[in-house]
Protein backbone atom coordinates (compact mmCIF):
# COMPACT_ATOMS: atom_id res chain seq x y z
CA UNK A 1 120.04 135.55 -20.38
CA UNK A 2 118.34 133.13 -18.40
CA UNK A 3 114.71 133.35 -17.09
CA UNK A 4 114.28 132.42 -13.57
CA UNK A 5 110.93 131.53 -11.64
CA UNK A 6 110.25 130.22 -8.02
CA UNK A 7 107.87 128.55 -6.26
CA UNK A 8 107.16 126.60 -3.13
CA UNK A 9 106.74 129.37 -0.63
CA UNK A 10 104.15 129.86 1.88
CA UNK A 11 103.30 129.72 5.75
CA UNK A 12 105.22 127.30 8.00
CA UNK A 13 105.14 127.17 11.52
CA UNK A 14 108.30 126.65 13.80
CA UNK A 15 110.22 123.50 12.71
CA UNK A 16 108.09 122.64 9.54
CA UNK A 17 109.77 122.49 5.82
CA UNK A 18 109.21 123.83 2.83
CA UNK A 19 110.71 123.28 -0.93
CA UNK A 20 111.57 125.87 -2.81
CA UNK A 21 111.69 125.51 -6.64
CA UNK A 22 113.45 127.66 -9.41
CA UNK A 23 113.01 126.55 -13.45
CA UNK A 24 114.62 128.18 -15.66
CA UNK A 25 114.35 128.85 -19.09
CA UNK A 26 115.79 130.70 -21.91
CA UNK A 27 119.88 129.40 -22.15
CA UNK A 28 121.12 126.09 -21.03
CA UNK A 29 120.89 125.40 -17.98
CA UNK A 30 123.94 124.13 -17.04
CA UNK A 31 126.28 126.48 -18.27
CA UNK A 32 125.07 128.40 -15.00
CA UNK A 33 125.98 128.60 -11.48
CA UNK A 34 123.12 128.82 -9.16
CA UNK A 35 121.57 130.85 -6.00
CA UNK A 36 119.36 131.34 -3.56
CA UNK A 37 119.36 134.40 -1.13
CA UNK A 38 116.64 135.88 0.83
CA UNK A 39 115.63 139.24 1.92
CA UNK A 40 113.77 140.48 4.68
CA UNK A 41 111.87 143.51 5.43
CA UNK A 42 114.38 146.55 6.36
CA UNK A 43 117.49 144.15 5.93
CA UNK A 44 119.93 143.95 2.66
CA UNK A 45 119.38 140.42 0.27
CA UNK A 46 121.92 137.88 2.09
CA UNK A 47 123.30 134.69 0.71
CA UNK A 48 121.60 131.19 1.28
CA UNK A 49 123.58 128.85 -0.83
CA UNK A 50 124.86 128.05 -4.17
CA UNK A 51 125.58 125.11 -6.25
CA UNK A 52 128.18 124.84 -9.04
CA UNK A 53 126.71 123.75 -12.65
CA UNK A 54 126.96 120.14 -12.25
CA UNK A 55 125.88 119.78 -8.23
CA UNK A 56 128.90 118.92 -6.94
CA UNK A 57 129.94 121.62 -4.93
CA UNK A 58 127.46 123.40 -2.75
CA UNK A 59 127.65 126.37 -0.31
CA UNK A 60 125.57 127.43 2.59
CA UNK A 61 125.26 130.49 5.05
CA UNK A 62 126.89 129.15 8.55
CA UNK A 63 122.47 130.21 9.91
CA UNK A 64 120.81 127.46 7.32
CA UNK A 65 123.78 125.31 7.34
CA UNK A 66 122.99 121.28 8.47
CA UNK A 67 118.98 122.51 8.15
CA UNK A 68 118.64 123.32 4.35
CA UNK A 69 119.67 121.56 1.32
CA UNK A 70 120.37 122.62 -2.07
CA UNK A 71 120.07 120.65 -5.34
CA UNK A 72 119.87 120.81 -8.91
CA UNK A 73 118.26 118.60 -12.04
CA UNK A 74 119.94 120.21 -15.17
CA UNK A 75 117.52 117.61 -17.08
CA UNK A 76 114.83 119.45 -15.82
CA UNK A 77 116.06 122.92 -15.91
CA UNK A 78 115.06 123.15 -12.17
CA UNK A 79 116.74 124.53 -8.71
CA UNK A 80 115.99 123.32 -5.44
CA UNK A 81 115.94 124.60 -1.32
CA UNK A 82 114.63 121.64 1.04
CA UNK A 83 114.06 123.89 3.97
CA UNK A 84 114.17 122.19 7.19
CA UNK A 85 113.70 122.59 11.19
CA UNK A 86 112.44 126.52 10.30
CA UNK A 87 112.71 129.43 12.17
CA UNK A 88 111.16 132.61 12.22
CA UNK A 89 114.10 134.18 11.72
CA UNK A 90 114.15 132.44 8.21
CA UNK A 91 110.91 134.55 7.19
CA UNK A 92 111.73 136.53 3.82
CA UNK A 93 111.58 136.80 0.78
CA UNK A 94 113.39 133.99 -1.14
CA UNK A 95 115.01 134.79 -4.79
CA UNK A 96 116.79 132.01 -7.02
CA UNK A 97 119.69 133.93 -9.16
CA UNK A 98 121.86 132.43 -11.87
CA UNK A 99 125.40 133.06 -13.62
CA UNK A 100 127.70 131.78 -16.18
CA UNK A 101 129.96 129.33 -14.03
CA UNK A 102 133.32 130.72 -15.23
CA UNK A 103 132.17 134.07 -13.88
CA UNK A 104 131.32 132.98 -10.41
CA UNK A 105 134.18 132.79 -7.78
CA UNK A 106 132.47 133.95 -4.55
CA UNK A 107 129.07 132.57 -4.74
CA UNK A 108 127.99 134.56 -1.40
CA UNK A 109 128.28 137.47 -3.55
CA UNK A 110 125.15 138.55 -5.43
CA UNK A 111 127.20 140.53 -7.56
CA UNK A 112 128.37 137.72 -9.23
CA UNK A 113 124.70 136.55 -10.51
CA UNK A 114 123.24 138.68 -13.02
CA UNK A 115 120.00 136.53 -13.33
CA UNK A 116 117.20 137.21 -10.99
CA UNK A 117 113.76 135.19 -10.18
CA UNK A 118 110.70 137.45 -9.16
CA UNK A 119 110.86 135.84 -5.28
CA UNK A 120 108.61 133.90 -3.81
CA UNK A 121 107.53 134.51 0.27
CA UNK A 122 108.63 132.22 3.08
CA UNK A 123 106.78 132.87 6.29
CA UNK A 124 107.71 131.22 9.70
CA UNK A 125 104.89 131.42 12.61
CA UNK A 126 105.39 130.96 16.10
């Protein structure tokens, strides 16, 4: 198992940025695929994007796609979301999840993770 913190959240108004961080600890690092999703209140936990073990293949929901940015340091054990041009509509909670790449075929699927960070809150203001 893999243990999986985030950070970086907080109050943004319309069109500001945030980064989100995730470190992990516990197995190495880059024997894992990697994801954020988000959740907010009254809705189901939808996919953000993923990354593949090494960074070189990313995915993105078609809603964050062009304004966020995912990204990975495997020296430092650490996950990143550069959020940009927000909108309240991307208030939630944000969670970082992690699986063993040869598991993962789907990474919009949070089935396929079976490592989950604690969250950390993203709040838009208009």
């Amino acid at each position: 198992q893999v243990q999986l913190v985030e950070s970086g959240g907080g109050l943004v108004q319309v069109g500001g940025s945030l980064r989100l961080s995730c470190a992990a600890s516990g197995r190495t690092f880059d024997d894992y695929a990697m994801g954020w999703f988000r959740q907010a209140p009254g809705k189901e936990r939808e996919f953000v994007s993923g990354i593949n073990w090494i960074g070189s293949s990313t995915y993105y929901a078609d809603s964050v796609k062009g304004r966020f940015t995912i990204s990975r340091d495997n020296a430092k054990n650490t996950l990143y979301l550069e959020m940009n041009s927000l909108k309240p509509e991307d208030t939630a909670v944000y969670y970082c999840a992690a699986a063993r790449q040869y598991r993962v075929t789907y990474y919009y699927k949070k089935d396929e993770y079976d490592n989950w960070g604690q969250g950390t809150q993203v709040t838009v203001s208009s």
